[in-house]
C-alpha atoms as a PDB file:
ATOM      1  CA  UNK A   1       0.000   0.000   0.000  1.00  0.00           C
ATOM      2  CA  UNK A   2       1.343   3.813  -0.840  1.00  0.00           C
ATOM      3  CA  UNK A   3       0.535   6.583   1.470  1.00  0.00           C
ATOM      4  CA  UNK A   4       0.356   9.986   0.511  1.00  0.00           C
ATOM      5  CA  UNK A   5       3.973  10.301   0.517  1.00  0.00           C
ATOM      6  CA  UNK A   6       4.791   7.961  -1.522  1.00  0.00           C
ATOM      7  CA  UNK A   7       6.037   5.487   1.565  1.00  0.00           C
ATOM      8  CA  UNK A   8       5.412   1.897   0.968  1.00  0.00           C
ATOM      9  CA  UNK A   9       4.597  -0.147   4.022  1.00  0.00           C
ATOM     10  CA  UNK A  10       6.858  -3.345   4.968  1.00  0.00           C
ATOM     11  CA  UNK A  11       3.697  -5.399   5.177  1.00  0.00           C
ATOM     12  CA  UNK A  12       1.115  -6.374   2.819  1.00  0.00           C
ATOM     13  CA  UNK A  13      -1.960  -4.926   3.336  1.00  0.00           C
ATOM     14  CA  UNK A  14      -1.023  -2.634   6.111  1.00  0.00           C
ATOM     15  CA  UNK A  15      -1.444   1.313   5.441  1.00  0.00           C
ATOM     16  CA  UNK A  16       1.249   3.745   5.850  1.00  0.00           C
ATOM     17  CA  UNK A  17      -0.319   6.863   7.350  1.00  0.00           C
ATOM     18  CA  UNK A  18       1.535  10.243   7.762  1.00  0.00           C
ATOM     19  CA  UNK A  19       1.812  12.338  10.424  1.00  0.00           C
ATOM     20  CA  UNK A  20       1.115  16.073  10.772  1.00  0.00           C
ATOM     21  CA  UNK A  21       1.945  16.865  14.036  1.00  0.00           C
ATOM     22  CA  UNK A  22      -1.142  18.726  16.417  1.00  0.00           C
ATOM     23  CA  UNK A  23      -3.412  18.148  13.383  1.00  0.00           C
ATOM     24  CA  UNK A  24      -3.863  14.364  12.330  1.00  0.00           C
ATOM     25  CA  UNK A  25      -2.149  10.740  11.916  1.00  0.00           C
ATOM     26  CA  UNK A  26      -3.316   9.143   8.359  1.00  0.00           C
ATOM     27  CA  UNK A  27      -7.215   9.742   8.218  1.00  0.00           C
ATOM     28  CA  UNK A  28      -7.015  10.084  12.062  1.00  0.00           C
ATOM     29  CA  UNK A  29      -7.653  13.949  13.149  1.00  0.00           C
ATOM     30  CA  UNK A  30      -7.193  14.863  16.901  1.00  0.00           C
ATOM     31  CA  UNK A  31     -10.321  15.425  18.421  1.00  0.00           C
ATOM     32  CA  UNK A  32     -12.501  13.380  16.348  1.00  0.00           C
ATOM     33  CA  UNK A  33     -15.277  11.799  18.185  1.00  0.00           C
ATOM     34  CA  UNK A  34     -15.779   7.804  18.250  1.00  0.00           C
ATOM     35  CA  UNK A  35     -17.948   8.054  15.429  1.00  0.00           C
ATOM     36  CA  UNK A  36     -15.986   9.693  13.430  1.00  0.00           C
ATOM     37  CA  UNK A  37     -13.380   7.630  13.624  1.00  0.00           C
ATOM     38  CA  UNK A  38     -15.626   4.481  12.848  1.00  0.00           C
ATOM     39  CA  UNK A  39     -16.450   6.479   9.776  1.00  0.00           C
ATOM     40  CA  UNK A  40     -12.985   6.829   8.961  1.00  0.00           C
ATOM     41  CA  UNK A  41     -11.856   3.695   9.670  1.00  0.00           C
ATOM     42  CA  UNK A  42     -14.826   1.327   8.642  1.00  0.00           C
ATOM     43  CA  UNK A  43     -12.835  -1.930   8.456  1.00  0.00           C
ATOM     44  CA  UNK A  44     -11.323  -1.767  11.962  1.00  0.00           C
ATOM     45  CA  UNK A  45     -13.089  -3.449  14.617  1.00  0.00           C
ATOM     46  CA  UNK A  46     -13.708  -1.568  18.181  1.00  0.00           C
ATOM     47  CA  UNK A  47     -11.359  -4.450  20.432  1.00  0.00           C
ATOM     48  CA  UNK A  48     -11.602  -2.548  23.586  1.00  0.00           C
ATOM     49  CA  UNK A  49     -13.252   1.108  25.219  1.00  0.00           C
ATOM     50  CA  UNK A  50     -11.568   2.373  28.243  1.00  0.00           C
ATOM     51  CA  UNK A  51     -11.986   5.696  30.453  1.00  0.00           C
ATOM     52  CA  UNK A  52      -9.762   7.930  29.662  1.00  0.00           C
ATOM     53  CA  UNK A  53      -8.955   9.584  33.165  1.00  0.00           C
ATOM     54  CA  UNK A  54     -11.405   9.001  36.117  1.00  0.00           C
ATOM     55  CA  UNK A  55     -12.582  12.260  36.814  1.00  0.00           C
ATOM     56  CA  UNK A  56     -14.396  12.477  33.319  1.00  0.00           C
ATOM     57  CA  UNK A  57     -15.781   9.701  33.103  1.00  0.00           C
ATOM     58  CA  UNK A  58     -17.495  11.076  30.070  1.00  0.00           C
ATOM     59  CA  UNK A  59     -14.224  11.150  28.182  1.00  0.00           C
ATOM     60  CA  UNK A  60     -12.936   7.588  26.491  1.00  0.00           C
ATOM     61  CA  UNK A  61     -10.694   5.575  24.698  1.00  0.00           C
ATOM     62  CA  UNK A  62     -11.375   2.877  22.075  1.00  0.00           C
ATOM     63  CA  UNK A  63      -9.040   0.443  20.652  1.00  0.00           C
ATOM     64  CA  UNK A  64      -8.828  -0.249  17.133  1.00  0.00           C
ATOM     65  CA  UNK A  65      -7.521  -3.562  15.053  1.00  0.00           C
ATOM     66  CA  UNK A  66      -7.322  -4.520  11.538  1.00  0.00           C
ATOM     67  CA  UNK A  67      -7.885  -8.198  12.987  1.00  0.00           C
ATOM     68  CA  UNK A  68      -9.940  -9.332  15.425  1.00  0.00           C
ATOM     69  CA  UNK A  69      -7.497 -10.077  18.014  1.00  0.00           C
ATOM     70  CA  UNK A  70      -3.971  -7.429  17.167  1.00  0.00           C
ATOM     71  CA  UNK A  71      -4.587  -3.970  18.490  1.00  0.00           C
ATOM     72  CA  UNK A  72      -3.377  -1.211  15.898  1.00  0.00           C
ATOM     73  CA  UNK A  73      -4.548   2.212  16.554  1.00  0.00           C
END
């Protein structure tokens, strides 16, 4: 797979996303709510949510795979 830059990844079928720091990582922009990121990501699968910090509660974090069972993002 080629990523915007032109960077090939070492493994098949795995993107190579680029990073522009304070603003996004590969279709990934910071602050994007968790359906946003479903939207962006449509064939990971949600492997784990999490609180983010226990005084907001409110706030979380997911984990994303490519595979059912190898975290990625």
């Amino acid at each position: 797979m080629v990523s915007e830059a032109g960077e090939t990844s070492p493994e098949p079928g795995r993107p190579v996303w680029v990073l522009n720091p304070l603003e996004s990582i590969g279709p990934l922009h910071f602050g994007m709510s968790a359906d946003e990121v479903r939207a962006a990501l449509p064939e990971a699968f949600e492997l784990n949510r999490f609180s983010a910090d226990p005084f907001y509660p409110d706030i979380y974090g997911l984990q994303l795979g490519f595979h059912p069972a190898v975290p990625a993002v």
